[in-house]
N, C-alpha and C. Protein backbone atom coordinates (compact mmCIF):
# COMPACT_ATOMS: atom_id res chain seq x y z
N UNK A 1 14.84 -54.45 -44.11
CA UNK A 1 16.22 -54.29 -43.69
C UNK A 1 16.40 -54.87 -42.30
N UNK A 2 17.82 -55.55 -42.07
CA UNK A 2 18.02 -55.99 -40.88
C UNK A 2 17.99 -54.56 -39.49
N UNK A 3 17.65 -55.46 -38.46
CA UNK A 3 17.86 -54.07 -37.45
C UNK A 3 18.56 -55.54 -36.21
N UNK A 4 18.93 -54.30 -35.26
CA UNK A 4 19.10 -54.78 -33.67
C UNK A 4 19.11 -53.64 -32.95
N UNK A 5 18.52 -54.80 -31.54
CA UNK A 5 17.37 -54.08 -30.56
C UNK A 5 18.42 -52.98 -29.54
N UNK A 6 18.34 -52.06 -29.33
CA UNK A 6 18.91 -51.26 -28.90
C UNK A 6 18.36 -50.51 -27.47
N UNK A 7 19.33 -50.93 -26.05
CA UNK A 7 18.77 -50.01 -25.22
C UNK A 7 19.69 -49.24 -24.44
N UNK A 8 19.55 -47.70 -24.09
CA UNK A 8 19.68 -46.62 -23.83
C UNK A 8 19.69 -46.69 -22.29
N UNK A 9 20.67 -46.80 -21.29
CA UNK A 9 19.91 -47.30 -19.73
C UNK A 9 20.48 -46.27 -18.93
N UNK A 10 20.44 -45.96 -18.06
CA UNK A 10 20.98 -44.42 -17.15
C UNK A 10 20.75 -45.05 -15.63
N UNK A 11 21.49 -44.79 -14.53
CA UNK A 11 20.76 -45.36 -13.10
C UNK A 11 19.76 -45.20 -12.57
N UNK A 12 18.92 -44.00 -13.55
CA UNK A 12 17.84 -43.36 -12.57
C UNK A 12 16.44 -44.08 -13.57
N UNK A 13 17.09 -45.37 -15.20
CA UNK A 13 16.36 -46.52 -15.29
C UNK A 13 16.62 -46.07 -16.95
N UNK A 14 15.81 -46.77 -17.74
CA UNK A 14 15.58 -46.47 -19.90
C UNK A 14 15.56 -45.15 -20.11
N UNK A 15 16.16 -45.16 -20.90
CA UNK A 15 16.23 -43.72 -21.72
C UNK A 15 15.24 -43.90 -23.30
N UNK A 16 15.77 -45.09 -23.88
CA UNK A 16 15.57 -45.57 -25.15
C UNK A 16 15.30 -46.94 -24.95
N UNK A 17 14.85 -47.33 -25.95
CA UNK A 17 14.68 -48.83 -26.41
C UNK A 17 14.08 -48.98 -27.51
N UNK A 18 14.10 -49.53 -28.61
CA UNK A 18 13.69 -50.05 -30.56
C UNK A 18 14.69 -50.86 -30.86
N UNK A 19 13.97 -51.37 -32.26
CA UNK A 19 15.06 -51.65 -33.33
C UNK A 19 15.66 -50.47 -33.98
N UNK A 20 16.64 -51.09 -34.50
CA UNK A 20 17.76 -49.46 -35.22
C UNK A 20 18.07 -50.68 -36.15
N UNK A 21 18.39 -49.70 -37.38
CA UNK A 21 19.24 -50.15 -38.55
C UNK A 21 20.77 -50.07 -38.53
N UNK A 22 20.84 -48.78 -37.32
CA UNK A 22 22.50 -48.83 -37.16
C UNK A 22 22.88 -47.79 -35.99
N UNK A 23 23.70 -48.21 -35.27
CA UNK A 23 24.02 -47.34 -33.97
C UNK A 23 25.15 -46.76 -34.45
N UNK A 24 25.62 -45.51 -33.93
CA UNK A 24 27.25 -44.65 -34.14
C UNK A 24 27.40 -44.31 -32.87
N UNK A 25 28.44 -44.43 -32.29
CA UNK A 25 28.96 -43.31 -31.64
C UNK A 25 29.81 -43.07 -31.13
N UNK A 26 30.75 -42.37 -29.80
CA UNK A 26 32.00 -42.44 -30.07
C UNK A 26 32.74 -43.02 -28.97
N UNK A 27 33.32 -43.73 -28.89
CA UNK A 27 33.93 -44.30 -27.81
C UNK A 27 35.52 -44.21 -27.84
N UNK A 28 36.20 -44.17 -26.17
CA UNK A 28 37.50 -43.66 -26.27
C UNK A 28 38.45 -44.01 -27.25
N UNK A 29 38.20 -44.94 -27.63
CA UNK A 29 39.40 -45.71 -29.23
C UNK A 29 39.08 -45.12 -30.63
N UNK A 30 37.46 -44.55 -30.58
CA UNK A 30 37.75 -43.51 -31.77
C UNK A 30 35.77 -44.17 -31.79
N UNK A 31 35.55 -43.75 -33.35
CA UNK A 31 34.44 -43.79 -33.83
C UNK A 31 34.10 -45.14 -34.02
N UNK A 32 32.33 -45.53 -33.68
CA UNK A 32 31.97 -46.83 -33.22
C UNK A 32 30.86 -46.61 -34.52
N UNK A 33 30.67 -47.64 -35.42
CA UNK A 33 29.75 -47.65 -36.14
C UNK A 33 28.93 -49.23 -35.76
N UNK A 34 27.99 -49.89 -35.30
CA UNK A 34 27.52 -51.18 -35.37
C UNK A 34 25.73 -51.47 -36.10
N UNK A 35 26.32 -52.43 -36.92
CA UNK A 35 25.25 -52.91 -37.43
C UNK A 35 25.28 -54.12 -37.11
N UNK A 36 23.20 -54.49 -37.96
CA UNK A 36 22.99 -55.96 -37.15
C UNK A 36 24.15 -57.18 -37.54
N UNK A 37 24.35 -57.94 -36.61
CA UNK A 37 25.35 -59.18 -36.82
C UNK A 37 26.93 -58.37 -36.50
N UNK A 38 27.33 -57.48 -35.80
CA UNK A 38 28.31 -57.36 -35.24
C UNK A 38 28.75 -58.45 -34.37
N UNK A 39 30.08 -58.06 -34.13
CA UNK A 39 30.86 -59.04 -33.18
C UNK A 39 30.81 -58.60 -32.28
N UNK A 40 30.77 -59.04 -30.67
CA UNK A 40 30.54 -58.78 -29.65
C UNK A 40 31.74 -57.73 -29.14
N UNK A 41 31.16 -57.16 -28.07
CA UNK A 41 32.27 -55.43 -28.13
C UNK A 41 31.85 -55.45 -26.28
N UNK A 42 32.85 -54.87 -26.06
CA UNK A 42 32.61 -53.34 -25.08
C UNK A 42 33.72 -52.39 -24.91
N UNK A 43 32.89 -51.37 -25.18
CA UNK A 43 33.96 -50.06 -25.18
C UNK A 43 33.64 -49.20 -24.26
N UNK A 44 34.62 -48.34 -23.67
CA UNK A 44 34.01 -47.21 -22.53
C UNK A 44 33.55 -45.79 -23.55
N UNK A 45 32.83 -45.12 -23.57
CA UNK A 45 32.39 -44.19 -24.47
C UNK A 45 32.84 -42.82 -23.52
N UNK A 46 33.02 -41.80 -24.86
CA UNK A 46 33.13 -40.38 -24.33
C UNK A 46 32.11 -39.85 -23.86
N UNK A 47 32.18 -38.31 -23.71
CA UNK A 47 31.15 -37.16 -23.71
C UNK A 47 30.25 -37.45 -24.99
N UNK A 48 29.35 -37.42 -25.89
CA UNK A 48 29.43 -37.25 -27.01
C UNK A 48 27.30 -37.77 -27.16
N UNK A 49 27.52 -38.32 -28.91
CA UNK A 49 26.04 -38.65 -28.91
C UNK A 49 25.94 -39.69 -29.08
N UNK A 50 24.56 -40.67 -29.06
CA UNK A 50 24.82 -42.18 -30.20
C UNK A 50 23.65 -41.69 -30.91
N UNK A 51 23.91 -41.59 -32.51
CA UNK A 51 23.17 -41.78 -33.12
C UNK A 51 22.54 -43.42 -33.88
N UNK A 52 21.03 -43.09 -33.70
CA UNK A 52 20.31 -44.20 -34.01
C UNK A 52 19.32 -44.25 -35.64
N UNK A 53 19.92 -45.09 -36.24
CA UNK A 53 19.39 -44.55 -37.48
C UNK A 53 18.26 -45.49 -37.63
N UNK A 54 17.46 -45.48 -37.92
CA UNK A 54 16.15 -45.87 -38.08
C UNK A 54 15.25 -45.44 -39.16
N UNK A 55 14.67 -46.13 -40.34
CA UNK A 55 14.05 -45.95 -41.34
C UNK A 55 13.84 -44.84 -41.92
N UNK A 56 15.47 -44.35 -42.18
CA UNK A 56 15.93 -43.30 -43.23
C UNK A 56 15.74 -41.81 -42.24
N UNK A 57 15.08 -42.27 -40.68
CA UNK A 57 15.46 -40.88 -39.80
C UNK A 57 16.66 -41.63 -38.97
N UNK A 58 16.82 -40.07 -38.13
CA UNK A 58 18.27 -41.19 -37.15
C UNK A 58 18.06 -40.01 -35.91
N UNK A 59 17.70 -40.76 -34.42
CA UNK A 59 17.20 -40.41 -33.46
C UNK A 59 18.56 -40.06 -32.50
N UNK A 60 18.91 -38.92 -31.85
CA UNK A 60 20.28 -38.48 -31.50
C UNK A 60 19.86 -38.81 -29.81
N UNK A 61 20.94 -39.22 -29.08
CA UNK A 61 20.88 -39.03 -27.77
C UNK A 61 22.27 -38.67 -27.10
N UNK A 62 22.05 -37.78 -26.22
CA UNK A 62 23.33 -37.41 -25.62
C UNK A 62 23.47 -37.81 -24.49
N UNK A 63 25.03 -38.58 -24.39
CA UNK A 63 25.80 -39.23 -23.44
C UNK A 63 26.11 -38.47 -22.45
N UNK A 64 26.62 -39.04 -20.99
CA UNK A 64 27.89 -38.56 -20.68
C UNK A 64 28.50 -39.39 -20.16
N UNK A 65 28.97 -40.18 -20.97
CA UNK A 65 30.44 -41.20 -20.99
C UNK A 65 29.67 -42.25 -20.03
N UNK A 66 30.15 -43.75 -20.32
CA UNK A 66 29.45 -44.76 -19.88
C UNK A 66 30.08 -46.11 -20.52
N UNK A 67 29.06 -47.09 -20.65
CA UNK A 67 30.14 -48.32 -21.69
C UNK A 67 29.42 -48.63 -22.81
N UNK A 68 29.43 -48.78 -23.75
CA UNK A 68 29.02 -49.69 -25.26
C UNK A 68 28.91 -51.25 -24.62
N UNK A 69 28.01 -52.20 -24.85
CA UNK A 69 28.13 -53.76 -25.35
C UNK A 69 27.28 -53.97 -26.08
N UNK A 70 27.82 -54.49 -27.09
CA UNK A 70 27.55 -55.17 -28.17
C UNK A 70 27.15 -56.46 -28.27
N UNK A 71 25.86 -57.19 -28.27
CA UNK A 71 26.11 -58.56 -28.35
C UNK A 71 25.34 -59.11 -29.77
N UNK A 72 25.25 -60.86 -30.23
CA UNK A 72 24.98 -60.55 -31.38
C UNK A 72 23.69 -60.16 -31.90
N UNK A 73 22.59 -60.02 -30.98
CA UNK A 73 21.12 -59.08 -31.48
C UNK A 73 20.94 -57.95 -30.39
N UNK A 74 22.08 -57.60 -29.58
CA UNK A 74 21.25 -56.46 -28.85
C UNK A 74 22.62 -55.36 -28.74
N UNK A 75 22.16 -54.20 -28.70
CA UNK A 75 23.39 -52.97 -28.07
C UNK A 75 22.84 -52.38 -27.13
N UNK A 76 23.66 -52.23 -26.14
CA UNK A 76 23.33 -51.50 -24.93
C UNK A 76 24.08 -50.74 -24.34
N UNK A 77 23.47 -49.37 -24.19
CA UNK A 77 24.76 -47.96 -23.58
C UNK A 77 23.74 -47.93 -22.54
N UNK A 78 25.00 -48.34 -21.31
CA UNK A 78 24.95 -48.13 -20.27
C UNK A 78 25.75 -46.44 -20.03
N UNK A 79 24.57 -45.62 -19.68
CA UNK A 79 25.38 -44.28 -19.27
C UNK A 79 25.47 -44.11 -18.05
N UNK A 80 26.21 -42.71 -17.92
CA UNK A 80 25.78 -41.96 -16.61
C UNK A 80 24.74 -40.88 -16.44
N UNK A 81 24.69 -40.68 -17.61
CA UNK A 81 23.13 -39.64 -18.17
C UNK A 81 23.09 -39.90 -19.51
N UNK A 82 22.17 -40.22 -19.82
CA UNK A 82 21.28 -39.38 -21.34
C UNK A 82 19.71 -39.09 -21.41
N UNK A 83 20.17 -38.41 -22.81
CA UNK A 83 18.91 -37.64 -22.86
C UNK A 83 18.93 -37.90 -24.28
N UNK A 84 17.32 -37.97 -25.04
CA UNK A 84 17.09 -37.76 -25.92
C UNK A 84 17.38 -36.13 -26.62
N UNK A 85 17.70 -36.23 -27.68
CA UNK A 85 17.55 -34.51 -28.20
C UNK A 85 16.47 -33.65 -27.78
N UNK A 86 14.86 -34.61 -28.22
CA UNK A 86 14.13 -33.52 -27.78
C UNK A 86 13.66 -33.35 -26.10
N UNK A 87 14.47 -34.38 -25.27
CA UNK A 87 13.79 -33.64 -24.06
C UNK A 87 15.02 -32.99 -23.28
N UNK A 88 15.81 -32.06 -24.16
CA UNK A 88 17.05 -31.42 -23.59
C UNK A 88 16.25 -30.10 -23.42
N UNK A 89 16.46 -29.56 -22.23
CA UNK A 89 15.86 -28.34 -21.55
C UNK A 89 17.31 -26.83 -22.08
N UNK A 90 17.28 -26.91 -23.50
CA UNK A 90 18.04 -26.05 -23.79
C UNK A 90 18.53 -24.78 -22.83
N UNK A 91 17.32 -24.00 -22.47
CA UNK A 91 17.97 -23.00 -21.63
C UNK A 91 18.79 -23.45 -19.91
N UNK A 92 18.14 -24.60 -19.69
CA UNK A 92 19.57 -24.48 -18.26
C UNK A 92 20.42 -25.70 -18.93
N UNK A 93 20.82 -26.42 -19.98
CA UNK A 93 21.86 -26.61 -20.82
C UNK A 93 23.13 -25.15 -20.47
N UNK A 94 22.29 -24.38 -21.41
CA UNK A 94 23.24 -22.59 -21.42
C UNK A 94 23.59 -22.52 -20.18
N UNK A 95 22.48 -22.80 -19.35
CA UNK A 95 23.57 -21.85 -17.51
C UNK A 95 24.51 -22.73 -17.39
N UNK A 96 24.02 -24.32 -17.69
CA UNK A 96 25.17 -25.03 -17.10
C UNK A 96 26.51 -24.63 -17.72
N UNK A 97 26.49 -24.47 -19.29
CA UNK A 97 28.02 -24.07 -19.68
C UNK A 97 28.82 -22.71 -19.55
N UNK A 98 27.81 -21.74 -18.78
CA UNK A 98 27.86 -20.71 -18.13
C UNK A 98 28.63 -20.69 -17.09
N UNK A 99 28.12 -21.46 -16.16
CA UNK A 99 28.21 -21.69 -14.68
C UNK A 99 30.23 -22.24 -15.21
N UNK A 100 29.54 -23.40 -15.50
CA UNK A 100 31.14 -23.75 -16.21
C UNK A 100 32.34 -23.04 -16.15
N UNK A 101 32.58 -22.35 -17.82
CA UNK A 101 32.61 -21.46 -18.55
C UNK A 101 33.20 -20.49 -17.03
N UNK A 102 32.40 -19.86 -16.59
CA UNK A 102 32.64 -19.18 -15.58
C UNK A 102 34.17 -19.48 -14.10
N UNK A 103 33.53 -21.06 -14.03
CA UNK A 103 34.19 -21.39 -13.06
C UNK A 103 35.91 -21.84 -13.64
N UNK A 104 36.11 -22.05 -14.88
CA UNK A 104 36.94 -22.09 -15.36
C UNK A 104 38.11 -21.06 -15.27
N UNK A 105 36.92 -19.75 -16.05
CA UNK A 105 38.11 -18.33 -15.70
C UNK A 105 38.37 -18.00 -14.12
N UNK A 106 37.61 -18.53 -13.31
CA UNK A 106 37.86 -18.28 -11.83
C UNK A 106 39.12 -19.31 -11.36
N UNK A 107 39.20 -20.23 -12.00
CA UNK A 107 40.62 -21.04 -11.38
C UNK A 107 41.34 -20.72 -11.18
N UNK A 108 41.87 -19.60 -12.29
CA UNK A 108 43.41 -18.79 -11.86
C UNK A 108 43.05 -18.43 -10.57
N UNK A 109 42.36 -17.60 -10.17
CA UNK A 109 41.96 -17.08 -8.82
C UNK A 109 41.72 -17.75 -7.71
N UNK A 110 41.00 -18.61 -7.97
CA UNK A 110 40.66 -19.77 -7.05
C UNK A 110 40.94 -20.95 -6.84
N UNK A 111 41.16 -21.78 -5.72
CA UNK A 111 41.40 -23.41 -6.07
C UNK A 111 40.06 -24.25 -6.45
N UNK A 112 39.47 -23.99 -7.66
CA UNK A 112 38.48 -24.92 -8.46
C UNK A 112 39.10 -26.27 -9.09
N UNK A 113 38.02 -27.06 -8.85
CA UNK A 113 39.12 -28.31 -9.31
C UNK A 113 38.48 -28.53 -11.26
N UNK A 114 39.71 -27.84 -11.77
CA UNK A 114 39.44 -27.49 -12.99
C UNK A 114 38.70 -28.86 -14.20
N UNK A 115 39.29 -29.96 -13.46
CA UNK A 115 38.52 -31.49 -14.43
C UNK A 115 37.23 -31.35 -14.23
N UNK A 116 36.54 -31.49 -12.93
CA UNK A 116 35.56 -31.24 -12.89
C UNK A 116 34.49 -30.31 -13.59
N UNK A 117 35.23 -28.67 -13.31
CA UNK A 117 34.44 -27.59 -14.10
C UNK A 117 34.77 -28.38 -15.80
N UNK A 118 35.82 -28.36 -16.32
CA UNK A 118 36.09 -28.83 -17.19
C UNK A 118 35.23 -29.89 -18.17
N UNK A 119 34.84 -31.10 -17.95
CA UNK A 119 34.06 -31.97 -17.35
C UNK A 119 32.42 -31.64 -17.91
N UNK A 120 32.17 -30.39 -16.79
CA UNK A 120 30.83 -29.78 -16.97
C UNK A 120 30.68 -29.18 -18.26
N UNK A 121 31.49 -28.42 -18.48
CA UNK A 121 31.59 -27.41 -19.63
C UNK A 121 31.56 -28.79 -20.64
N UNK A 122 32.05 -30.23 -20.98
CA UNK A 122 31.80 -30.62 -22.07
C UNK A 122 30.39 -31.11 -22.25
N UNK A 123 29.91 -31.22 -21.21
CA UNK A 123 28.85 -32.30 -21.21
C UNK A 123 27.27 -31.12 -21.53
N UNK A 124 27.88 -29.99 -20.97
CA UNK A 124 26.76 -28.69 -21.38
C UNK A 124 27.10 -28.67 -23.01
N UNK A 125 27.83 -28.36 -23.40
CA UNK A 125 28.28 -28.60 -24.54
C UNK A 125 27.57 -29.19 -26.04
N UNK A 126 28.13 -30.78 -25.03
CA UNK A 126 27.18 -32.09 -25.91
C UNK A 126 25.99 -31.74 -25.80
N UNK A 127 25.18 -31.68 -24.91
CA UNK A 127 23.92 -31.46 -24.83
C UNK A 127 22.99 -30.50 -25.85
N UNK A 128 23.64 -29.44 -25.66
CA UNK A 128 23.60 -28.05 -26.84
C UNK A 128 23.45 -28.22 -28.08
N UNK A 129 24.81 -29.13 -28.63
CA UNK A 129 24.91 -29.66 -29.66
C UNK A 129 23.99 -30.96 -30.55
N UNK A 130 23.56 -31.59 -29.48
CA UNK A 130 22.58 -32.63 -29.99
C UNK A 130 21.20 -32.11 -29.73
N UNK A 131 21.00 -30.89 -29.17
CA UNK A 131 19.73 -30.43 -29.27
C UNK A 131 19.47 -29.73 -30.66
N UNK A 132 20.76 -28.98 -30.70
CA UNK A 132 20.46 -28.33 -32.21
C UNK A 132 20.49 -29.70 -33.26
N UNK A 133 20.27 -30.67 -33.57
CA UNK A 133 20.43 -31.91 -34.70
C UNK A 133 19.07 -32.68 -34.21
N UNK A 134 17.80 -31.83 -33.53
CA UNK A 134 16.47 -32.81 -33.44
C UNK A 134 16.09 -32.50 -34.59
């Protein structure tokens, strides 16, 4: 089966890198599916995951929002974080959407700048969520 080479990049350097049979994931205009021989792209991506499907498994990584490009043998998500599923540190995942979560109900009370907490709470979230799908 055809594949293209796929890399995963964050500022602090690779997250990922293989061939894939097919990338997903979600970017602000809606749901991104690319296989090999796509047309060249860039999209800004959400909170969310890219799944990588690869010889009938499919390897999850969680975003937090960044860009898609597409070219015609390579894809590359440039993030601001990811993480593979399995090296998500589930329990301070939880504080973070805690901490969140928390700072949220404190806004009424306080001047918290609610996008931000907001923000946090999705990205604890995602994280959570693509840990439970290793």
């Amino acid at each position: 089966m055809k594949t293209i080479k796929v890399n995963v990049v964050t500022p602090d350097g690779p997250v990922y890198e293989s061939d894939v049979e097919m990338v997903s994931t979600k970017a602000k205009s809606g749901e991104l599916g690319i296989l090999p021989g796509h047309i060249p792209l860039v999209a800004p991506l959400e909170i969310g995951s890219v799944r990588l499907k690869k010889g009938g498994n499919t390897e999850i990584i969680a975003v937090s929002g960044g860009f898609l490009e597409v070219r015609p043998d390579t894809v590359t998500v440039l993030a601001q974080a990811a993480e593979k599923a399995s090296d998500i540190d589930v329990e301070r995942a939880k504080r973070a959407k805690e901490r969140a979560e928390k700072r949220l109900r404190a806004q009424q009370q306080e001047n918290i700048d609610f996008k931000r907490a907001e923000l946090a709470l999705r990205r604890a979230i995602n994280r959570l969520a693509v840990s439970e799908k290793k």
